[in-house]
N, C-alpha and C. Protein backbone atom coordinates (compact mmCIF):
# COMPACT_ATOMS: atom_id res chain seq x y z
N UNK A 1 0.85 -1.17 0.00
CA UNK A 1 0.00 0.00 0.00
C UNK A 1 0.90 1.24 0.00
N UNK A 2 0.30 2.07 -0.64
CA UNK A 2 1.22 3.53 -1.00
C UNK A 2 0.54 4.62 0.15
N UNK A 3 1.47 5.41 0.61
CA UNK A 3 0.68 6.19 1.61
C UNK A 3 1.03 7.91 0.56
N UNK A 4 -0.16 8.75 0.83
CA UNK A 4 0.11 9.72 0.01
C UNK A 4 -1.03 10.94 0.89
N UNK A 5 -0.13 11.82 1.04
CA UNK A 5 -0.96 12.98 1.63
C UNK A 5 -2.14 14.04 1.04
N UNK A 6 -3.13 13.69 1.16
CA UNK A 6 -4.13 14.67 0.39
C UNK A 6 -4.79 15.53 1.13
N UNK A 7 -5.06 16.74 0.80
CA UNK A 7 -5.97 17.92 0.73
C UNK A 7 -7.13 18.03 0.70
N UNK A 8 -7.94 18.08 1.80
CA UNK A 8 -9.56 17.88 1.84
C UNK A 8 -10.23 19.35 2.34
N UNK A 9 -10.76 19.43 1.33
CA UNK A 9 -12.17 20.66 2.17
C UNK A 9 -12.16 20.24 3.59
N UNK A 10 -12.22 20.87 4.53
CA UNK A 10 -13.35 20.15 6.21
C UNK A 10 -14.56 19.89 6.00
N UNK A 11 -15.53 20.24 4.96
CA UNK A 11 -16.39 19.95 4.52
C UNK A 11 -16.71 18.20 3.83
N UNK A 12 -15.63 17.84 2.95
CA UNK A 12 -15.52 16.80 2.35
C UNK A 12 -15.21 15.59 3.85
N UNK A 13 -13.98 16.35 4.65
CA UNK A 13 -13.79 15.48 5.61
C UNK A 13 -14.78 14.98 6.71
N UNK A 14 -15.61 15.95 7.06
CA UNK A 14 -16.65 15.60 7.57
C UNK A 14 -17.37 14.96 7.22
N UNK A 15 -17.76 14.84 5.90
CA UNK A 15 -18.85 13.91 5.34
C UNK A 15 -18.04 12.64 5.37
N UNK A 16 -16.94 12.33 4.91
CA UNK A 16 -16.14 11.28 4.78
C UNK A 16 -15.71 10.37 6.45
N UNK A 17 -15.99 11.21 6.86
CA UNK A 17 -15.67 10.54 8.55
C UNK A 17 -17.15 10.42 9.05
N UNK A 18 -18.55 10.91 9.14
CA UNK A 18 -19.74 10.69 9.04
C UNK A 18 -20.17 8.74 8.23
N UNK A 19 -19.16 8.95 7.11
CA UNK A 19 -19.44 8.15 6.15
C UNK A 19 -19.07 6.84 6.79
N UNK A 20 -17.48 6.72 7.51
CA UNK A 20 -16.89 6.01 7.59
C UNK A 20 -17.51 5.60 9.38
N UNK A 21 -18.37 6.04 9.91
CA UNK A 21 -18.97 5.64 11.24
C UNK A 21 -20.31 4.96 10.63
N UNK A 22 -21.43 5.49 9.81
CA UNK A 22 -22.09 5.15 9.72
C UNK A 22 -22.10 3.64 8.65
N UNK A 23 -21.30 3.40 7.92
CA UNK A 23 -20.83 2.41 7.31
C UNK A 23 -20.08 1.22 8.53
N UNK A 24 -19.54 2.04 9.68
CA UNK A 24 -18.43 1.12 10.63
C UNK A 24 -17.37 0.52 9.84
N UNK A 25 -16.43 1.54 9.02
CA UNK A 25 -15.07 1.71 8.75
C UNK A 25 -14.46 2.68 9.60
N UNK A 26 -12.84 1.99 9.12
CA UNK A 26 -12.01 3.42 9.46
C UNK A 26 -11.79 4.01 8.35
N UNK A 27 -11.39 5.42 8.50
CA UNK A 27 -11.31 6.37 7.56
C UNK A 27 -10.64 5.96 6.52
N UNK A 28 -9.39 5.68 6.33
CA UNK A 28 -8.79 5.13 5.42
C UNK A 28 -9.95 4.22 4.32
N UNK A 29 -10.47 3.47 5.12
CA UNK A 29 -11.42 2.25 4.17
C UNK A 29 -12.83 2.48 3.47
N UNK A 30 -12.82 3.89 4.25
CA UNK A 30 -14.12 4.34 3.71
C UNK A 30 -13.41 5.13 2.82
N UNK A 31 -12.51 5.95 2.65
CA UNK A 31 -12.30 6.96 1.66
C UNK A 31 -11.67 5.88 0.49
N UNK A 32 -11.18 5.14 0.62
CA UNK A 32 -11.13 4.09 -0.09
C UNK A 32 -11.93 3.35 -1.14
N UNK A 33 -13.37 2.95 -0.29
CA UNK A 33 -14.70 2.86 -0.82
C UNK A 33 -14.86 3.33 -1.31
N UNK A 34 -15.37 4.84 -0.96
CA UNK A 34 -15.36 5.99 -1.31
C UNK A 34 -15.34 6.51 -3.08
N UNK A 35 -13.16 6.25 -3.26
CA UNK A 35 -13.14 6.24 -4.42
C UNK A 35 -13.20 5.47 -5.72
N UNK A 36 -13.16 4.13 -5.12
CA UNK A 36 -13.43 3.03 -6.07
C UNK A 36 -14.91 2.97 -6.23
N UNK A 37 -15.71 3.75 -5.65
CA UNK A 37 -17.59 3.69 -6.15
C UNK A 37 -17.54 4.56 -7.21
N UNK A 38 -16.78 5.62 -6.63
CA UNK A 38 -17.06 7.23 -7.47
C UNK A 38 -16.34 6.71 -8.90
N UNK A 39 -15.33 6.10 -9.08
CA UNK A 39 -13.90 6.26 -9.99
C UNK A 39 -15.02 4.95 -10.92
N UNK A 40 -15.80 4.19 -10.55
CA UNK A 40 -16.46 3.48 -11.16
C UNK A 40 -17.70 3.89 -11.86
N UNK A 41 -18.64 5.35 -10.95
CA UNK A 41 -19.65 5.62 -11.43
C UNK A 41 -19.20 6.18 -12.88
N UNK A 42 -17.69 7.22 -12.81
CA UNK A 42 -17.56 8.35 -13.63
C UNK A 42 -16.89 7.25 -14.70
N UNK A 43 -16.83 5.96 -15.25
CA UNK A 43 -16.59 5.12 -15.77
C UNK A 43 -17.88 4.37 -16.77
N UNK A 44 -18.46 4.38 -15.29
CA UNK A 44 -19.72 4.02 -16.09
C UNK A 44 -21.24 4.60 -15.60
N UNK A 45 -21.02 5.84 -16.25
CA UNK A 45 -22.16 6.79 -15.85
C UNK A 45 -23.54 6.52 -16.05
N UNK A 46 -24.04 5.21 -17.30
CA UNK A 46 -25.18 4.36 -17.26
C UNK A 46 -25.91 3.75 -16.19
N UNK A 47 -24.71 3.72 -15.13
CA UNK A 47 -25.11 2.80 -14.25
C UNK A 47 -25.30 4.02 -12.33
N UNK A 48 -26.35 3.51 -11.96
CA UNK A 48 -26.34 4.29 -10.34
C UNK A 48 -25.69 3.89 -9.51
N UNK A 49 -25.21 4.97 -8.60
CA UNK A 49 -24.09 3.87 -7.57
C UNK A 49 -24.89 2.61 -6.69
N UNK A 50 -26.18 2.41 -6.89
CA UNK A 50 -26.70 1.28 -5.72
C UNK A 50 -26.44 -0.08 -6.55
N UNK A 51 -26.50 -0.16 -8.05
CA UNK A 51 -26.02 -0.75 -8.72
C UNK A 51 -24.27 -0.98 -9.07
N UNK A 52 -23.24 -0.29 -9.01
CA UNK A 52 -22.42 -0.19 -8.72
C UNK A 52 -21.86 -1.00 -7.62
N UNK A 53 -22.85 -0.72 -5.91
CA UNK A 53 -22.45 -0.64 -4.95
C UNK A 53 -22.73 -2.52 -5.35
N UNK A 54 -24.16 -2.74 -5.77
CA UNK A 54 -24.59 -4.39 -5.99
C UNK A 54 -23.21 -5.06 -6.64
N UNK A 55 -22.66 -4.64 -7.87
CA UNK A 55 -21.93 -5.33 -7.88
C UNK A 55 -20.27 -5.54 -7.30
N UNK A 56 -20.32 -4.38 -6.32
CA UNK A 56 -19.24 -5.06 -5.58
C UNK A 56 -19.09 -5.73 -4.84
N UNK A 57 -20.45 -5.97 -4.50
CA UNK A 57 -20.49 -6.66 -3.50
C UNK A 57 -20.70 -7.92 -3.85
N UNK A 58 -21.59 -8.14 -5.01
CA UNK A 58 -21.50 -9.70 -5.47
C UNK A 58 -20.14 -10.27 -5.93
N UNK A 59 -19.21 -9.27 -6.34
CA UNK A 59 -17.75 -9.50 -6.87
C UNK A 59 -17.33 -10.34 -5.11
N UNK A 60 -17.71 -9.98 -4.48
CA UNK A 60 -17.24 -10.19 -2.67
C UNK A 60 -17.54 -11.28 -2.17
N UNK A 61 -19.05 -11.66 -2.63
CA UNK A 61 -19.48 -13.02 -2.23
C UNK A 61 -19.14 -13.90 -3.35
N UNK A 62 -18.68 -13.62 -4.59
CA UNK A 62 -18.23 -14.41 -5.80
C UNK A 62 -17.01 -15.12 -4.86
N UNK A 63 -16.09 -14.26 -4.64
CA UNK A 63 -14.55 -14.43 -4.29
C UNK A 63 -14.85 -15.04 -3.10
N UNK A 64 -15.54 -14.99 -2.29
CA UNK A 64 -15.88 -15.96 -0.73
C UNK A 64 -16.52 -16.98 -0.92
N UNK A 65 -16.62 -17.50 -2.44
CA UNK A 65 -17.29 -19.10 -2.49
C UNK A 65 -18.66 -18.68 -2.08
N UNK A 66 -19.55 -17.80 -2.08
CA UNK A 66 -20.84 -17.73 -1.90
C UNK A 66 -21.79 -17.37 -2.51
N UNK A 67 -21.51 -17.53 -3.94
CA UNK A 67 -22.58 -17.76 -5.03
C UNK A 67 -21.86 -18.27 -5.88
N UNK A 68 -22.23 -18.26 -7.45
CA UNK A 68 -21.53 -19.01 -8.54
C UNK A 68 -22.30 -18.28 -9.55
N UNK A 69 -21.27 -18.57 -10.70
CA UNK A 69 -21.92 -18.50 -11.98
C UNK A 69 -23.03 -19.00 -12.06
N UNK A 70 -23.99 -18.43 -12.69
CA UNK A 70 -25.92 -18.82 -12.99
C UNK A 70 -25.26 -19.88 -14.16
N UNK A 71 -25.62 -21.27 -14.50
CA UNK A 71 -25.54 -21.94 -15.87
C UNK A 71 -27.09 -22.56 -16.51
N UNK A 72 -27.61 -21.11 -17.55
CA UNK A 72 -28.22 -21.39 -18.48
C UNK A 72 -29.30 -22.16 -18.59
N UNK A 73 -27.77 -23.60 -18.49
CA UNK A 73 -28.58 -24.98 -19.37
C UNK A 73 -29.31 -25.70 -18.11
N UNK A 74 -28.92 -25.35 -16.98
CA UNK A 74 -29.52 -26.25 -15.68
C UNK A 74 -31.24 -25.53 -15.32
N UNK A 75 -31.43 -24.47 -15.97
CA UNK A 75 -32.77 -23.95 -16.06
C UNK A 75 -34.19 -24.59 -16.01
């Protein structure tokens, strides 16, 4: 992990530390969150972040063995 000093409004920080209690992160992990939602919406602006947020989280239970690929033919 790279550590790098950034520049926040108190405004931004507040919301971001708000964010990171009401979620139950630490700051680091929420601003983290944070930018991998945002850096994904402005990627794919078709899509809303609750959708966004869905598939990271299925990416989460994919990788923890707790769902699987849907197959088709077993329909």
């Amino acid at each position: 992990m790279v550590r790098k000093t950034v520049a926040l409004e108190k405004e931004l920080l507040d919301e971001l530390n708000l964010f990171a209690k009401k979620d139950q992160r630490d700051f680091s992990s929420a601003l983290r969150y944070a930018l991998k939602v945002g850096l994904a919406a402005i990627e794919n602006p078709e899509l809303t972040i609750g959708e966004i947020k869905d598939i990271f989280e299925a990416a989460v239970d994919r990788q923890a063995g707790r769902v699987s690929e849907l197959n088709l033919d077993q329909i």
